[in-house]
Each structure stands twice: as C-alpha cells, then as structure tokens.
PDB file of N, CA and C in Angstrom:
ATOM      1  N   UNK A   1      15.742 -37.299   5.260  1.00  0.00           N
ATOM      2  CA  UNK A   1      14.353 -36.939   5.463  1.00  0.00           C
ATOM      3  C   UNK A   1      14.275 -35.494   5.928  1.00  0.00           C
ATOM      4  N   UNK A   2      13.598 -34.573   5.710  1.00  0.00           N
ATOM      5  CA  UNK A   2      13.313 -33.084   5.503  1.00  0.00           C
ATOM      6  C   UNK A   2      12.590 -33.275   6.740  1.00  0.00           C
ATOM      7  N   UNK A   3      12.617 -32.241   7.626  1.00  0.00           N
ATOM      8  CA  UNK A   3      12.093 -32.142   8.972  1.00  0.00           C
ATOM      9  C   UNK A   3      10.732 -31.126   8.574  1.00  0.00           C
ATOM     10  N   UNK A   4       9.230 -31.562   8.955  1.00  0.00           N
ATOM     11  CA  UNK A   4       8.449 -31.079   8.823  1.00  0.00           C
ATOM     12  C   UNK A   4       7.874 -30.176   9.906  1.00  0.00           C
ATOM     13  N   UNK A   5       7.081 -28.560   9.525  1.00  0.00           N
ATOM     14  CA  UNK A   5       6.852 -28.162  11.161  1.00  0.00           C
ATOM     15  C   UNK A   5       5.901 -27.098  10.546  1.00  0.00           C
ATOM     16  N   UNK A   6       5.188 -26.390  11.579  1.00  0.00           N
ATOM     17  CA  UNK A   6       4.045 -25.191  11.323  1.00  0.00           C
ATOM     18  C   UNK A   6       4.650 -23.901  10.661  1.00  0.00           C
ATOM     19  N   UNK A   7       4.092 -23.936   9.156  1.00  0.00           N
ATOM     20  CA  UNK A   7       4.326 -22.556   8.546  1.00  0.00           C
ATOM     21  C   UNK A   7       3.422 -21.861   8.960  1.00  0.00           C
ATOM     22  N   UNK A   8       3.467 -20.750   9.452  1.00  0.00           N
ATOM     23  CA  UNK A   8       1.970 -19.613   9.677  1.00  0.00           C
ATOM     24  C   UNK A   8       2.797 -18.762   8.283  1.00  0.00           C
ATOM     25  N   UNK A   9       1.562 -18.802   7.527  1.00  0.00           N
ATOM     26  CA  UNK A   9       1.264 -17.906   5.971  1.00  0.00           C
ATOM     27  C   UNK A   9       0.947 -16.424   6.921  1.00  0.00           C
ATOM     28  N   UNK A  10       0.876 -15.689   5.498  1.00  0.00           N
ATOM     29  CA  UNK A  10       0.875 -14.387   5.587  1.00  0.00           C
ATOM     30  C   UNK A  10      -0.947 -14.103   5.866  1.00  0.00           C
ATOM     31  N   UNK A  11      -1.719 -14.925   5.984  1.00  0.00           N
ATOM     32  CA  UNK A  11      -3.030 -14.628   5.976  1.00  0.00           C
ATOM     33  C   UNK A  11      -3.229 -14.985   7.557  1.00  0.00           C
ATOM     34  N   UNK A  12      -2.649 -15.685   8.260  1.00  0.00           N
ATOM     35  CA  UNK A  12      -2.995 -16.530   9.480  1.00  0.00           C
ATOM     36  C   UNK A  12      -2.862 -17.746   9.605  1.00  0.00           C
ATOM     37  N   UNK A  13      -3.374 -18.593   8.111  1.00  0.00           N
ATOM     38  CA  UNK A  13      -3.986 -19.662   8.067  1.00  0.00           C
ATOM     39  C   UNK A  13      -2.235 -20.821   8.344  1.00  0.00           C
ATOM     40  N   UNK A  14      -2.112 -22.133   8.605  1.00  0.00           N
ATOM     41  CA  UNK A  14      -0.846 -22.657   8.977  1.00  0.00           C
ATOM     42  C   UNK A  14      -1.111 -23.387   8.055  1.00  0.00           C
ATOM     43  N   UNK A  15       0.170 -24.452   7.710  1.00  0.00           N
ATOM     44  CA  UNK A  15       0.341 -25.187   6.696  1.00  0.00           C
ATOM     45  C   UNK A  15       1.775 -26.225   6.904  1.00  0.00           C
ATOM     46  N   UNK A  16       1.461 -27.896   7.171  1.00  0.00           N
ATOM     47  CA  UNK A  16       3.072 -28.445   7.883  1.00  0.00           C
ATOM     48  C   UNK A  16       3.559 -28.496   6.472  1.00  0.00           C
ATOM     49  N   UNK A  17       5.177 -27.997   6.855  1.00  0.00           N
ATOM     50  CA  UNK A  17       5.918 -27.428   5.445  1.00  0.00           C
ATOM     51  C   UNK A  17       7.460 -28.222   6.058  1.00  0.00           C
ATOM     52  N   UNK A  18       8.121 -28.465   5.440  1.00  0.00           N
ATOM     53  CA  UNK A  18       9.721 -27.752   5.754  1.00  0.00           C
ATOM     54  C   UNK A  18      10.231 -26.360   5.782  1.00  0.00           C
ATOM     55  N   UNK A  19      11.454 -26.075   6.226  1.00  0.00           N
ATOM     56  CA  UNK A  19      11.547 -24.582   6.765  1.00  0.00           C
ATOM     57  C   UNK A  19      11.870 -24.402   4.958  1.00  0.00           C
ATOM     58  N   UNK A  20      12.332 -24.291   4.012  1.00  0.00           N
ATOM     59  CA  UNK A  20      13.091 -23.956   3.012  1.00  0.00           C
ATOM     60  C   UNK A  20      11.669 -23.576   2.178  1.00  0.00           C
ATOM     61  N   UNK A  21      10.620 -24.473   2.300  1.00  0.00           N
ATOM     62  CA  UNK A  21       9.118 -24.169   1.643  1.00  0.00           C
ATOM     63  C   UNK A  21       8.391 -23.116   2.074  1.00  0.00           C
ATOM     64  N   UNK A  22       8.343 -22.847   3.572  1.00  0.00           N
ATOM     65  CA  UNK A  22       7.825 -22.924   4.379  1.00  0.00           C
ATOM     66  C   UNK A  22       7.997 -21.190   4.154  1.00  0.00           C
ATOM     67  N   UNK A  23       9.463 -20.635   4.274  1.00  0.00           N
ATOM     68  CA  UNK A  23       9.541 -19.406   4.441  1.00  0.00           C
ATOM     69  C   UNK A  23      10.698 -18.840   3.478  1.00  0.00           C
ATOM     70  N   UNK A  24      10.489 -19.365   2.241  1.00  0.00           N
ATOM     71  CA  UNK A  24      11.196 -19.070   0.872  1.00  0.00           C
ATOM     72  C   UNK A  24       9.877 -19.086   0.110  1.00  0.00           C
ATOM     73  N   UNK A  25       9.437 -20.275  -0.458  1.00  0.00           N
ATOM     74  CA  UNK A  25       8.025 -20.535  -1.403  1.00  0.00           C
ATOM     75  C   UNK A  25       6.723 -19.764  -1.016  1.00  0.00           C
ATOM     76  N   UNK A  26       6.689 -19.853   0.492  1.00  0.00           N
ATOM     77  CA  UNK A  26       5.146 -19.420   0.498  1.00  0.00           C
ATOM     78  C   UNK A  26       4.984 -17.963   1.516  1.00  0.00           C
ATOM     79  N   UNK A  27       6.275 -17.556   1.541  1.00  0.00           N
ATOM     80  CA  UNK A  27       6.757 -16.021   2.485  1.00  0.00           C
ATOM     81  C   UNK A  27       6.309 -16.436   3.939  1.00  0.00           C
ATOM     82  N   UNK A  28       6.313 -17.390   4.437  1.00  0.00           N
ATOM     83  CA  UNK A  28       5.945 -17.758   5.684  1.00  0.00           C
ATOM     84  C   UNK A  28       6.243 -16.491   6.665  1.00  0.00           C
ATOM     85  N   UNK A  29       5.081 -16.544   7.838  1.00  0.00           N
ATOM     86  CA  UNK A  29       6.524 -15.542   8.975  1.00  0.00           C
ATOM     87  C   UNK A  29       6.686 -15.977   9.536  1.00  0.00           C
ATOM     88  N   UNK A  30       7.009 -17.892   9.819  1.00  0.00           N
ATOM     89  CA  UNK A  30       7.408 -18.358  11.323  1.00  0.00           C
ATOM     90  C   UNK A  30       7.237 -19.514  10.633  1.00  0.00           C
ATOM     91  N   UNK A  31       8.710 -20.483  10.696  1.00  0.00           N
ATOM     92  CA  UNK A  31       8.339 -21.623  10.924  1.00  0.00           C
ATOM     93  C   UNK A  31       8.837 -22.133  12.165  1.00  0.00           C
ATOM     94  N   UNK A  32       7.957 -23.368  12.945  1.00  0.00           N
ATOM     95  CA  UNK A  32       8.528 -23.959  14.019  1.00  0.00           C
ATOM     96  C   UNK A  32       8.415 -25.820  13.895  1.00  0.00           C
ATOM     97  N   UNK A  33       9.861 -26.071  14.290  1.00  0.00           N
ATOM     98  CA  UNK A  33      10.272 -27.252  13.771  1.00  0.00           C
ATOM     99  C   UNK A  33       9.099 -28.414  14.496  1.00  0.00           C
ATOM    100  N   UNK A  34       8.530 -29.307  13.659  1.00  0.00           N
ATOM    101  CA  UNK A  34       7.924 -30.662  14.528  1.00  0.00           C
ATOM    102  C   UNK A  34       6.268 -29.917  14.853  1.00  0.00           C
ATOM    103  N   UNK A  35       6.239 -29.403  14.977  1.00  0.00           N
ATOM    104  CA  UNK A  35       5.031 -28.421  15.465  1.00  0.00           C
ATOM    105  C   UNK A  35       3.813 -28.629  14.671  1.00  0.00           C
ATOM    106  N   UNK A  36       2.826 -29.230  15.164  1.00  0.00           N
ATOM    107  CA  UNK A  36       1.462 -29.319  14.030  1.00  0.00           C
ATOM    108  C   UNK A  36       0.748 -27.822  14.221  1.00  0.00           C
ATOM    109  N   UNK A  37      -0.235 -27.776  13.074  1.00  0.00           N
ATOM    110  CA  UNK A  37      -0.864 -26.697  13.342  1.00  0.00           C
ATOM    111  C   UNK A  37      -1.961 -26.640  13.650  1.00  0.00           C
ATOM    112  N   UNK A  38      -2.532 -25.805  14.831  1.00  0.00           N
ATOM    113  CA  UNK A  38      -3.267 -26.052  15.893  1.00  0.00           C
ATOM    114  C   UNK A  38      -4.881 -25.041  15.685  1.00  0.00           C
ATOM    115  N   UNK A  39      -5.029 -25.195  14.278  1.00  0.00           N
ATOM    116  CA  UNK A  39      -6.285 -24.821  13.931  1.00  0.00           C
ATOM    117  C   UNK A  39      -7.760 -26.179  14.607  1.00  0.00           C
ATOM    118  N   UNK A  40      -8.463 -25.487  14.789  1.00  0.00           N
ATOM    119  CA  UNK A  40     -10.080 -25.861  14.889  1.00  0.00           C
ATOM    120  C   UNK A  40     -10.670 -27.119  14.236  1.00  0.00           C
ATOM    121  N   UNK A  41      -9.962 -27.368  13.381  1.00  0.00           N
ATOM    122  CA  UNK A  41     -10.453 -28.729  12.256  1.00  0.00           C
ATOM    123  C   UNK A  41     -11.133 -27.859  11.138  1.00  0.00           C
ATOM    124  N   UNK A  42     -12.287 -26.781  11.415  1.00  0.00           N
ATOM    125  CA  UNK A  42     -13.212 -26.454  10.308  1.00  0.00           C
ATOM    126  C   UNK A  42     -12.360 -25.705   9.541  1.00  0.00           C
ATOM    127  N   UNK A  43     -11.304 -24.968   9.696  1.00  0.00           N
ATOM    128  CA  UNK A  43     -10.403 -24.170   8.920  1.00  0.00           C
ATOM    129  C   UNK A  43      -8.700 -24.361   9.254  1.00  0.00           C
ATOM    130  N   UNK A  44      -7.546 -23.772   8.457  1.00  0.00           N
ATOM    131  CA  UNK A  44      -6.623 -23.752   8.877  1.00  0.00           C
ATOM    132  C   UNK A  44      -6.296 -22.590   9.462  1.00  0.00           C
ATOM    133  N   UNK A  45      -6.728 -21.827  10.150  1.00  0.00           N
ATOM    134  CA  UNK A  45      -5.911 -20.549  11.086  1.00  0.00           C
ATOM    135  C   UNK A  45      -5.926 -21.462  12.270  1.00  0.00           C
ATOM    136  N   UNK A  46      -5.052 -21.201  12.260  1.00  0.00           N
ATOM    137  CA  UNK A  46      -3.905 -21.322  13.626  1.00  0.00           C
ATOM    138  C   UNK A  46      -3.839 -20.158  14.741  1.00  0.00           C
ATOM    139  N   UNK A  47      -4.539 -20.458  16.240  1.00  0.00           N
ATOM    140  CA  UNK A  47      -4.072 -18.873  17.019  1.00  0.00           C
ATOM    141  C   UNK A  47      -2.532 -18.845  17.708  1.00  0.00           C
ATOM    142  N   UNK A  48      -1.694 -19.371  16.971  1.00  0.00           N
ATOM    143  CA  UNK A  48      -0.507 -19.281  17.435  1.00  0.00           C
ATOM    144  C   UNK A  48       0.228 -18.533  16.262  1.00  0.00           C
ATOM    145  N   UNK A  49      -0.153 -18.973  15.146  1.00  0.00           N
ATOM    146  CA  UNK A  49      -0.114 -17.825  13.399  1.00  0.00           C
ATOM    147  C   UNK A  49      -1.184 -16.639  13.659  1.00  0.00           C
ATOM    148  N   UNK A  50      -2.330 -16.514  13.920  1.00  0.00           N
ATOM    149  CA  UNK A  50      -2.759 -14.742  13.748  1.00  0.00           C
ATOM    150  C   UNK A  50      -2.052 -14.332  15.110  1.00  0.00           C
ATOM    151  N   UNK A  51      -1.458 -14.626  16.192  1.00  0.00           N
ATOM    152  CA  UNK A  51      -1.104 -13.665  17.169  1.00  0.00           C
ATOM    153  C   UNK A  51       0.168 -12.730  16.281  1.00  0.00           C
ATOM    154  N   UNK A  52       0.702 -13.348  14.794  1.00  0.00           N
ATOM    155  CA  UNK A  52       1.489 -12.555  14.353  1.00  0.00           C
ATOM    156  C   UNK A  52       1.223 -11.374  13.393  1.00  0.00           C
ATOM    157  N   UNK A  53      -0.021 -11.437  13.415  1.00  0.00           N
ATOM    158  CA  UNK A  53      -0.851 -10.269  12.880  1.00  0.00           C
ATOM    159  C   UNK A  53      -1.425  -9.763  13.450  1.00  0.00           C
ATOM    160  N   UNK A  54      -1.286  -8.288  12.847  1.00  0.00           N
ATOM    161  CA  UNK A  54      -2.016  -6.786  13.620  1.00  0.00           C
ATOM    162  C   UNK A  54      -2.836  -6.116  13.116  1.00  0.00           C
ATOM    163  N   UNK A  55      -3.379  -4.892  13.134  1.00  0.00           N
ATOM    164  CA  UNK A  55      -4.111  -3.850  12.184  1.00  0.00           C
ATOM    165  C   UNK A  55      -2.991  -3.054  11.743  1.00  0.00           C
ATOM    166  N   UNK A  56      -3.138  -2.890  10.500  1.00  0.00           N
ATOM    167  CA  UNK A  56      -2.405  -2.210   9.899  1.00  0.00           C
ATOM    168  C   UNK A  56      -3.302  -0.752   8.753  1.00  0.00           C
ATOM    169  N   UNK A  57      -2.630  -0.080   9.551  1.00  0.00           N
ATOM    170  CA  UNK A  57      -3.993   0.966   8.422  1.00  0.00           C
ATOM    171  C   UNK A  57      -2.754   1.276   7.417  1.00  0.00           C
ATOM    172  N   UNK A  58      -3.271   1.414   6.150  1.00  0.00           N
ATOM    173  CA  UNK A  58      -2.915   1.318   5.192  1.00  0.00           C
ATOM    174  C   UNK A  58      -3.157   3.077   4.597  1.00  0.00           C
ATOM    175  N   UNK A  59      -2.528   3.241   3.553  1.00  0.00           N
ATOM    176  CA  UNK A  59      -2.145   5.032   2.768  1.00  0.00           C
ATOM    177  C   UNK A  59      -3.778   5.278   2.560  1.00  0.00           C
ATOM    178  N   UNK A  60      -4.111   4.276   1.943  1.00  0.00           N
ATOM    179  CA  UNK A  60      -5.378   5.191   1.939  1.00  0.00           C
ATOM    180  C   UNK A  60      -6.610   4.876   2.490  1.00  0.00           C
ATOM    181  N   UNK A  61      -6.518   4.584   3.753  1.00  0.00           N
ATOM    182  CA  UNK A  61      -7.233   4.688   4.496  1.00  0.00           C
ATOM    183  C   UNK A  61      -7.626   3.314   5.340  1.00  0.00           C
ATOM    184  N   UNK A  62      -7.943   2.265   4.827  1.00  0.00           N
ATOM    185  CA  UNK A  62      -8.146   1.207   5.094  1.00  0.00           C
ATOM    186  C   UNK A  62      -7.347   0.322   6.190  1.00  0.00           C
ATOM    187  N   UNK A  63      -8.091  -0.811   6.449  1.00  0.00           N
ATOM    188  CA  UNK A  63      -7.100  -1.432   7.759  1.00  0.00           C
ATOM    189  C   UNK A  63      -7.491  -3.222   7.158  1.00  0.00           C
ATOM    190  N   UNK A  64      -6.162  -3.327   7.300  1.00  0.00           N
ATOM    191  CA  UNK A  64      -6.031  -5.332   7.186  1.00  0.00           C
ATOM    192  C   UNK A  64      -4.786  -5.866   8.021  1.00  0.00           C
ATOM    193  N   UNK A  65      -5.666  -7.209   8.404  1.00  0.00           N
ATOM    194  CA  UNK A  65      -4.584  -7.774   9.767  1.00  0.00           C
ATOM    195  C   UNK A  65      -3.263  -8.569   8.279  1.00  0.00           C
ATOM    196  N   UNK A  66      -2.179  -7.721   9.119  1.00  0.00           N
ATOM    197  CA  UNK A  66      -1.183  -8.143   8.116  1.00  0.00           C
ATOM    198  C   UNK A  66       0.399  -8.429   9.367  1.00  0.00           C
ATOM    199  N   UNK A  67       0.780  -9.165   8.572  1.00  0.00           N
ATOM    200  CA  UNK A  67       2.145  -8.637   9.610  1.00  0.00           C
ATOM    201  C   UNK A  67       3.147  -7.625   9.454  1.00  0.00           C
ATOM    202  N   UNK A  68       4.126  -7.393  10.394  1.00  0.00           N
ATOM    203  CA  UNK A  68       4.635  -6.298  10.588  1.00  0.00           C
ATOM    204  C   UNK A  68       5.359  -5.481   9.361  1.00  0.00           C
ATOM    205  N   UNK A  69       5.915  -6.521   8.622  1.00  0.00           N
ATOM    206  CA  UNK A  69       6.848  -6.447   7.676  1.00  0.00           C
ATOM    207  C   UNK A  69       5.947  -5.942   6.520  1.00  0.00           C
ATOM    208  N   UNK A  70       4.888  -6.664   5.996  1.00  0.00           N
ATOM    209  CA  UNK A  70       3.951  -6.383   5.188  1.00  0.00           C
ATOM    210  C   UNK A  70       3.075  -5.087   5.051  1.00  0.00           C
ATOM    211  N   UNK A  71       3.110  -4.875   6.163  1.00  0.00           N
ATOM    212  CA  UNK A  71       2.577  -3.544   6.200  1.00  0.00           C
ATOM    213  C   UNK A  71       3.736  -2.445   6.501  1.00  0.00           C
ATOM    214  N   UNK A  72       4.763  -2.868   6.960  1.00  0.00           N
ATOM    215  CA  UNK A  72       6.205  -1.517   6.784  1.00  0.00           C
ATOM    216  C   UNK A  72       6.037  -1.059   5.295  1.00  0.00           C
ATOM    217  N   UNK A  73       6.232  -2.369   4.786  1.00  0.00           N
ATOM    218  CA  UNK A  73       6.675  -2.658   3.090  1.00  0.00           C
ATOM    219  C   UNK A  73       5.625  -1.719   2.601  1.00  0.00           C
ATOM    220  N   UNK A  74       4.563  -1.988   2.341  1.00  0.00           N
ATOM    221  CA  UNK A  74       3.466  -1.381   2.013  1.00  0.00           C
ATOM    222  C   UNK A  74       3.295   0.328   2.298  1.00  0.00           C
ATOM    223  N   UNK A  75       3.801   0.461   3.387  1.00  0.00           N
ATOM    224  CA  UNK A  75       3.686   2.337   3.760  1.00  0.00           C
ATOM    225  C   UNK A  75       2.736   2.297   4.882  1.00  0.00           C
ATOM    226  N   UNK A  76       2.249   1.462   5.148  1.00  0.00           N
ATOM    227  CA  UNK A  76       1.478   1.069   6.751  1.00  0.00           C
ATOM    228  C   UNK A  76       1.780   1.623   7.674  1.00  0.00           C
ATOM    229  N   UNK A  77       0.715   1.875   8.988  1.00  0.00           N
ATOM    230  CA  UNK A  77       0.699   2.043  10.324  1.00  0.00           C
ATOM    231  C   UNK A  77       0.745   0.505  10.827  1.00  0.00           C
ATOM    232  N   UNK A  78       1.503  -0.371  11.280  1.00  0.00           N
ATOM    233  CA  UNK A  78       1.278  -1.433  12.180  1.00  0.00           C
ATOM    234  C   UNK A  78       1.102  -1.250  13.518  1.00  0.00           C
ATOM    235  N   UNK A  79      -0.497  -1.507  14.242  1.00  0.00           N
ATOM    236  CA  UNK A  79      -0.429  -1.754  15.776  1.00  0.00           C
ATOM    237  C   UNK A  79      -0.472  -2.993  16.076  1.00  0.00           C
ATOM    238  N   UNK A  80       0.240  -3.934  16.721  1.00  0.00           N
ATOM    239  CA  UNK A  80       0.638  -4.820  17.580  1.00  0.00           C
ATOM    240  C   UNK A  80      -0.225  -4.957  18.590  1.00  0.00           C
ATOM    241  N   UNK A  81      -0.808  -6.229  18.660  1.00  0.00           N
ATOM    242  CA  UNK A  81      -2.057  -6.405  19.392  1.00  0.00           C
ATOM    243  C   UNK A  81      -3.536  -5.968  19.001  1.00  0.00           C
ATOM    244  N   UNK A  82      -3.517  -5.185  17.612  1.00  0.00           N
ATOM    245  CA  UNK A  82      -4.631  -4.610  17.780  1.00  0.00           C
ATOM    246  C   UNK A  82      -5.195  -5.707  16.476  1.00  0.00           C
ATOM    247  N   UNK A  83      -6.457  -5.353  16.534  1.00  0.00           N
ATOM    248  CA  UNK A  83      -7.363  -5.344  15.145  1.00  0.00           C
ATOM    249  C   UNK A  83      -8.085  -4.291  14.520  1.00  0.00           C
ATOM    250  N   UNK A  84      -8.169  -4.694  13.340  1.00  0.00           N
ATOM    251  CA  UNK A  84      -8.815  -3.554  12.632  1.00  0.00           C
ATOM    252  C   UNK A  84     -10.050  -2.711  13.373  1.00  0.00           C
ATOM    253  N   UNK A  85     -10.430  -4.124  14.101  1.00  0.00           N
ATOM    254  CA  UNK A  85     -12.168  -3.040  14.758  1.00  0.00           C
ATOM    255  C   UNK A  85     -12.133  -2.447  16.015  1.00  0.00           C
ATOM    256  N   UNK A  86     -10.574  -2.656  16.417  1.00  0.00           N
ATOM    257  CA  UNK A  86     -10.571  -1.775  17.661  1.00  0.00           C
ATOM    258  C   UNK A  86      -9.698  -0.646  16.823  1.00  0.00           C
ATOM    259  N   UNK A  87      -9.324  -0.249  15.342  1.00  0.00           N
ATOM    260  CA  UNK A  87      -8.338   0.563  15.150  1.00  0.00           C
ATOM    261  C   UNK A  87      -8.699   1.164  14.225  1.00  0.00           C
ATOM    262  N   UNK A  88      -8.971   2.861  14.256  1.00  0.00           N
ATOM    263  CA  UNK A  88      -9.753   3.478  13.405  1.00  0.00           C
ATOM    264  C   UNK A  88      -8.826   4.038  12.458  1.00  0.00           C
ATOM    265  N   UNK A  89      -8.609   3.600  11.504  1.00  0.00           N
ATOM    266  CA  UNK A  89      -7.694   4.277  10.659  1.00  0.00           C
ATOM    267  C   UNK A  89      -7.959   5.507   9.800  1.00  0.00           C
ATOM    268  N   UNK A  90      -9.290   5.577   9.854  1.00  0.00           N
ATOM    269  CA  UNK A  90      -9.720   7.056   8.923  1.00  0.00           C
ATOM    270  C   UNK A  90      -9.482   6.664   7.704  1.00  0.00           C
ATOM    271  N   UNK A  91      -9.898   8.381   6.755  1.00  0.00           N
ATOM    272  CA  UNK A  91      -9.275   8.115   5.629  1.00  0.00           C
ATOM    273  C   UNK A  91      -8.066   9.002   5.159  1.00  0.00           C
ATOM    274  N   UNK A  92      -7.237   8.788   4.301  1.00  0.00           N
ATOM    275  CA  UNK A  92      -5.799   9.115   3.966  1.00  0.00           C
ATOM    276  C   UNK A  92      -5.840  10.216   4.252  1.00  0.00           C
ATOM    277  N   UNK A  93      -4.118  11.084   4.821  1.00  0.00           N
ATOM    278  CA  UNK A  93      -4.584  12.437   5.391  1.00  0.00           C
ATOM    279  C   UNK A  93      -4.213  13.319   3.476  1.00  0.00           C
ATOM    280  N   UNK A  94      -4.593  14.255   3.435  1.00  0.00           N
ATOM    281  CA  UNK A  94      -4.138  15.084   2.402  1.00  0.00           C
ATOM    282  C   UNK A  94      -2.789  15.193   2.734  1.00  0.00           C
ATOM    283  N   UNK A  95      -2.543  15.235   1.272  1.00  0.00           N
ATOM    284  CA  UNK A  95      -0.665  15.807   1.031  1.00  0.00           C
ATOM    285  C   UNK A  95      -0.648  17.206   1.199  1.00  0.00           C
ATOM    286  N   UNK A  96       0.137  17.902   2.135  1.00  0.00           N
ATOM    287  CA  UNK A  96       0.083  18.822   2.125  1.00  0.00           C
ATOM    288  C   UNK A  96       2.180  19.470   1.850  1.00  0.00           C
ATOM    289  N   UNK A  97       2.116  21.027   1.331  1.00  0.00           N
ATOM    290  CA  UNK A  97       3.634  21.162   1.009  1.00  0.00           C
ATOM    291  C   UNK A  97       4.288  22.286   1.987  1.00  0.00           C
ATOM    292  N   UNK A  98       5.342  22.301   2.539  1.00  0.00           N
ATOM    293  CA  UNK A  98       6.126  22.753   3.536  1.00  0.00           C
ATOM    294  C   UNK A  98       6.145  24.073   2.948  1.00  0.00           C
ATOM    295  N   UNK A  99       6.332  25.014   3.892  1.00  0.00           N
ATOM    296  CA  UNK A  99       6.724  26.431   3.249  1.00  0.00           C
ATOM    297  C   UNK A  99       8.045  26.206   2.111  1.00  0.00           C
ATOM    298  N   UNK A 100       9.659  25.654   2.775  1.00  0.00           N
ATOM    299  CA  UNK A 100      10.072  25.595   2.012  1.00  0.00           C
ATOM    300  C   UNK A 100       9.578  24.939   0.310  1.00  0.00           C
ATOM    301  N   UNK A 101       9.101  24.310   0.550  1.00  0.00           N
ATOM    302  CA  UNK A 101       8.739  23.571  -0.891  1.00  0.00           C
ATOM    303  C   UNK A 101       7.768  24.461  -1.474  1.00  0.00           C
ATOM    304  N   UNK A 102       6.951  25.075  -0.819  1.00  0.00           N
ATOM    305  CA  UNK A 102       6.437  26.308  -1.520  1.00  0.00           C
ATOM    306  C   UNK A 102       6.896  27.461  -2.005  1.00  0.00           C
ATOM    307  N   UNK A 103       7.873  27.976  -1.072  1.00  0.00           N
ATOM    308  CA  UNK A 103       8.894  28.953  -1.574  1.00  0.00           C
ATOM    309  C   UNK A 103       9.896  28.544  -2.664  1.00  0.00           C
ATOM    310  N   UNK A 104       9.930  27.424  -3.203  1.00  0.00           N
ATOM    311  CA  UNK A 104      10.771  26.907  -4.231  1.00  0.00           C
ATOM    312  C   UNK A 104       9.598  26.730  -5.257  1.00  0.00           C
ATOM    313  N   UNK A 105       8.903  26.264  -5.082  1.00  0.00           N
ATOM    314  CA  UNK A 105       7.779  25.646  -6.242  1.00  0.00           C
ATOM    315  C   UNK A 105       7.571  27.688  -6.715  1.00  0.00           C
ATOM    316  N   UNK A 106       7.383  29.020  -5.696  1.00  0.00           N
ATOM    317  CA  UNK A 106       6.954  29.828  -6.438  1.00  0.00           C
ATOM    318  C   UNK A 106       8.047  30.706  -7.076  1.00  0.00           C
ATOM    319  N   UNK A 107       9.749  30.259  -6.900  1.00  0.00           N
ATOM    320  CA  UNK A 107      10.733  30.391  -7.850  1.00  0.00           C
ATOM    321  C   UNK A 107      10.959  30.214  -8.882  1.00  0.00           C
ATOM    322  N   UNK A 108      10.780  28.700  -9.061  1.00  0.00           N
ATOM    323  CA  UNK A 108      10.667  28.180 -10.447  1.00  0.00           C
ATOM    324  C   UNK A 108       9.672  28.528 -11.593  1.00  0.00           C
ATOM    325  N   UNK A 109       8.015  28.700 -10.970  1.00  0.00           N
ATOM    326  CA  UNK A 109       7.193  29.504 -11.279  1.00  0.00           C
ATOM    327  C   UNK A 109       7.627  31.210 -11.750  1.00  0.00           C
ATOM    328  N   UNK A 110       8.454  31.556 -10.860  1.00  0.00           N
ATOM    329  CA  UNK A 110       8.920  33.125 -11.536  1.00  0.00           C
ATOM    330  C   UNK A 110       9.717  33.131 -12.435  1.00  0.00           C
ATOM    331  N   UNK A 111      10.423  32.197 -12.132  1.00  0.00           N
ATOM    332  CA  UNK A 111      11.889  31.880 -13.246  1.00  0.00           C
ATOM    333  C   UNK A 111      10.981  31.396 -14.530  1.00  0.00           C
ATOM    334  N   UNK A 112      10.265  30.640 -14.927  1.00  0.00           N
ATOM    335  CA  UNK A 112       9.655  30.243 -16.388  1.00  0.00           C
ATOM    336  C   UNK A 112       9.008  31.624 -16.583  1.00  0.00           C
ATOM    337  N   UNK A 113       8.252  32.621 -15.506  1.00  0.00           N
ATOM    338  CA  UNK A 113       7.641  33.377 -16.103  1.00  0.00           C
ATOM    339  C   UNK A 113       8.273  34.508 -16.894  1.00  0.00           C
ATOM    340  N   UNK A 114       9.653  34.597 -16.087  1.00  0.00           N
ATOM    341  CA  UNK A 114      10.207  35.583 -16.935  1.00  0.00           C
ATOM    342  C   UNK A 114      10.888  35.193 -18.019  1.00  0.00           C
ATOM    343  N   UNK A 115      11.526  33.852 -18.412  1.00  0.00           N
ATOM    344  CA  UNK A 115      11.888  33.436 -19.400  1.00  0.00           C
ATOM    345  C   UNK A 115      10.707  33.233 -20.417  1.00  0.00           C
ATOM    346  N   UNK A 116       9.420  33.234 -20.472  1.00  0.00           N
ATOM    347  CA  UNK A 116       8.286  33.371 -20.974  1.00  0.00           C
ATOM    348  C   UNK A 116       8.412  35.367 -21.699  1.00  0.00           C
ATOM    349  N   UNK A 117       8.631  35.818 -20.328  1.00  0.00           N
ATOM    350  CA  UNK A 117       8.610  37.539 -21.333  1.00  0.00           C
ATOM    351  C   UNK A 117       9.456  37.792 -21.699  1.00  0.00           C
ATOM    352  N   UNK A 118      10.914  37.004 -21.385  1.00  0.00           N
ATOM    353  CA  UNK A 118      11.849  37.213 -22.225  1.00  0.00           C
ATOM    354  C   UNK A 118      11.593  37.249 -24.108  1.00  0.00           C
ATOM    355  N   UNK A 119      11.356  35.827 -24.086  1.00  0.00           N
ATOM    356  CA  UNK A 119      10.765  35.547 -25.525  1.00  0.00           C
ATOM    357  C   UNK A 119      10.349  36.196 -26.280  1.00  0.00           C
ATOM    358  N   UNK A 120       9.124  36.881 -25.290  1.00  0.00           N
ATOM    359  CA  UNK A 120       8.177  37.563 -26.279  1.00  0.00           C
ATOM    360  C   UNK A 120       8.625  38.880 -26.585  1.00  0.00           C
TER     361      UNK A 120
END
C-alpha cells in the first residue's frame, strides 16, 4: 500500500498524493507523509502550501506568488515572506552596455568599415 500525504502544487492549492506523484508528476514543492490538506473546504489552498510562496518580480516587470525555484528558473527576483502587493516590482530596467562592450562593439564597427573602403 503506497503511503498517502499533502502535495502543496506549484499554485498553493494541496492535493493527498503519494510522494513519487506528488513531486515527480505534478512538480510538487513539499510532500509531507500522512498529512491531510488543511484548506477551508470552499477551495484547495492550503496555508501550510502558500507559506511556500513569495513575490517574485519577474524580467519584465510583473510580480506572481511563485516559489523559490520557479522564479530562480525563470530570471526572477524572489522575496520570501512577501507578496506581490507589498512588492513593487516596477517595470523591466533597460539593457544597458558596459564601456568595455562599447569599446568593442565600436572596433568591429571600424574594422567592417574599412574592409568596406577597402573594396571599393
């Protein structure tokens, strides 16, 4: 018999799984063995599953409660403890290029130009 226990999903919401379902099949971030999940009745979030989600502001600009990993993966800011509405993420900063990378970008630029009057 497969030991059943609380998957907390990647959204918040819990789900009783085995561990092999639980956090292989459905990317769980926590399973705990025997453990029901301790949602409200009207929905499945669990506040023992969102305490594992944070605000995460995201590249371009935006913020979603994700967990830690999900938002590394992604290119994320993760704050821990926070939520999106206490966490102003703005919007994406401009790319901007280092002197060095400018001083190279206007080499290569000289180098085609003179192989350009070479030609001609």
């Amino acid at each position: 018999e497969e030991l059943i226990g609380r998957c907390c999903l990647p959204d918040g919401g819990c789900d009783l799984l085995d561990e092999e379902e639980c956090l292989e099949a459905q990317d769980g971030l926590q399973w705990t063995a025997g453990e029901p999940c301790g949602g409200d009745g009207d929905d499945d979030i669990d506040d023992a599953c969102l305490e594992l989600l944070a605000a995460c502001c995201l590249t371009d600009g935006s913020c979603e409660m994700r967990s830690e990993a999900s938002c590394l993966t992604d290119g994320g800011t993760w704050a821990e403890g926070m939520t999106c509405a206490d966490m102003p993420c703005g919007p994406a900063p401009i790319p901007t290029m280092s002197e060095w990378l400018l001083l190279l970008l206007a080499a290569v630029t000289a180098g085609a130009g003179v192989l350009v009057l070479r030609r001609s």
